[in-house]
Protein backbone atom coordinates (compact mmCIF):
# COMPACT_ATOMS: atom_id res chain seq x y z
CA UNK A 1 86.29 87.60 99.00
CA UNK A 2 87.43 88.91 96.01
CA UNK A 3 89.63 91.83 97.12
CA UNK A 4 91.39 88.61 99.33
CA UNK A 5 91.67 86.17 96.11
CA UNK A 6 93.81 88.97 94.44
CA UNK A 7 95.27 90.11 97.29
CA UNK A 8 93.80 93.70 97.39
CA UNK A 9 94.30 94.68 101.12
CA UNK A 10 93.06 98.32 100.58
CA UNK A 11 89.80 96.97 99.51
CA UNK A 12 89.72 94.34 102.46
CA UNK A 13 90.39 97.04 105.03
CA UNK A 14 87.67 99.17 103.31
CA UNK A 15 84.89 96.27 103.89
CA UNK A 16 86.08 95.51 106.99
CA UNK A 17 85.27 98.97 108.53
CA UNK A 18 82.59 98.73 106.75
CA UNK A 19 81.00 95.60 108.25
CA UNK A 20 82.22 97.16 111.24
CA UNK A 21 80.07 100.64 110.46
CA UNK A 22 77.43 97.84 110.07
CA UNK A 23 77.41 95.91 113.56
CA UNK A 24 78.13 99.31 115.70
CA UNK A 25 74.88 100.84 114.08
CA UNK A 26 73.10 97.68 115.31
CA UNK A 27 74.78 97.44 118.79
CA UNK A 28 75.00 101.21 119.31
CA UNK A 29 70.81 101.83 120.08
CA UNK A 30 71.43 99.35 123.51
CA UNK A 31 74.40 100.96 124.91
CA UNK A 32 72.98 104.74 123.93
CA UNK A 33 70.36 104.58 126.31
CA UNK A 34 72.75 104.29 129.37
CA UNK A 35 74.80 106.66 128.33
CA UNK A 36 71.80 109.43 127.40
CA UNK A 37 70.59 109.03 130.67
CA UNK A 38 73.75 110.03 132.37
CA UNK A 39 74.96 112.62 130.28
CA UNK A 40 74.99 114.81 133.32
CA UNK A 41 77.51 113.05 134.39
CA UNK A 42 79.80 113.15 131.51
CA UNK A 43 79.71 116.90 131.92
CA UNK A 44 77.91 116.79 127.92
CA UNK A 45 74.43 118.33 126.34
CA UNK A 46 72.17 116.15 125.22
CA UNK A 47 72.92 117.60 121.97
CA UNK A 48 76.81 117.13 121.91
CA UNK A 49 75.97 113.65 122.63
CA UNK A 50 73.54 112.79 119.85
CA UNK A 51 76.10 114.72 117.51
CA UNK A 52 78.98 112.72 118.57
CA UNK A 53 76.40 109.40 118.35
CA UNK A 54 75.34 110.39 114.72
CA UNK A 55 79.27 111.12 113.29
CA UNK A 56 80.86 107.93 114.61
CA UNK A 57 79.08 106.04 111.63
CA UNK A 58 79.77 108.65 109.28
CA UNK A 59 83.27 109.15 110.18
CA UNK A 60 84.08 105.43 110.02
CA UNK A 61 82.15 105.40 106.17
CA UNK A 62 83.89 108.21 105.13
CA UNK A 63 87.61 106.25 106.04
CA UNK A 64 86.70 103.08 104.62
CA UNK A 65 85.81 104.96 101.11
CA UNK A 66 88.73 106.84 101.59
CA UNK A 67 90.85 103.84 101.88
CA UNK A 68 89.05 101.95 98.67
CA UNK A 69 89.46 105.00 96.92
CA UNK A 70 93.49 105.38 97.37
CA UNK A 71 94.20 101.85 96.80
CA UNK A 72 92.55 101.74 93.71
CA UNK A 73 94.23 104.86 92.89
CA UNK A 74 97.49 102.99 93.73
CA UNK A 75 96.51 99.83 91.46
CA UNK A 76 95.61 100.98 88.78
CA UNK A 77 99.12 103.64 88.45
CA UNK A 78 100.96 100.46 89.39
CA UNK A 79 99.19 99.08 86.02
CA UNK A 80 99.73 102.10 83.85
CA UNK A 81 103.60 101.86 84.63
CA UNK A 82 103.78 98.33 83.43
C-alpha cells in the first residue's frame, strides 16, 4: 500500500509476484498430482519434473527481488542528483 501511496511501481510489481509466488505454492500441490502421474506422457523423468516444480517458485522470488532491488537503485540515484 505504501509503494502505491508514493507511487513506487518497482516495489508494487515486486509484491505482486510475490503474492503471486504465494498463491501458486498453495495451488501448485492439486494440479502436481495429475501431472506426476502422467509424466510418461510428457516424454519427462520424474526427476526433471520435480526440478522444474521446485524452480518455478524460486525463479519467480528471485525476479521480484530483482525488480525491488533496481528500482530502489533507481530512486534513490534519482535523489542523489537532486
Amino acid at each position: 500500500m505504501l509503494s502505491i501511496k508514493h507511487a513506487f511501481k518497482a516495489g508494487v510489481y515486486s509484491f505482486c509476484l510475490l503474492l503471486i509466488n504465494q498463491v501458486y505454492e498453495v495451488i501448485a500441490p492439486y494440479f502436481m498430482d495429475s501431472i506426476i502421474n502422467n509424466h510418461e506422457q510428457l516424454g519427462m523423468t520424474m526427476g526433471e519434473l520435480v526440478s522444474i516444480f521446485t524452480l518455478i517458485p524460486k525463479t519467480m522470488e528471485m525476479i521480484a527481488i530483482a525488480i525491488l532491488v533496481i528500482g530502489l537503485y533507481k530512486m534513490w540515484s534519482n535523489k542523489k542528483q537532486t
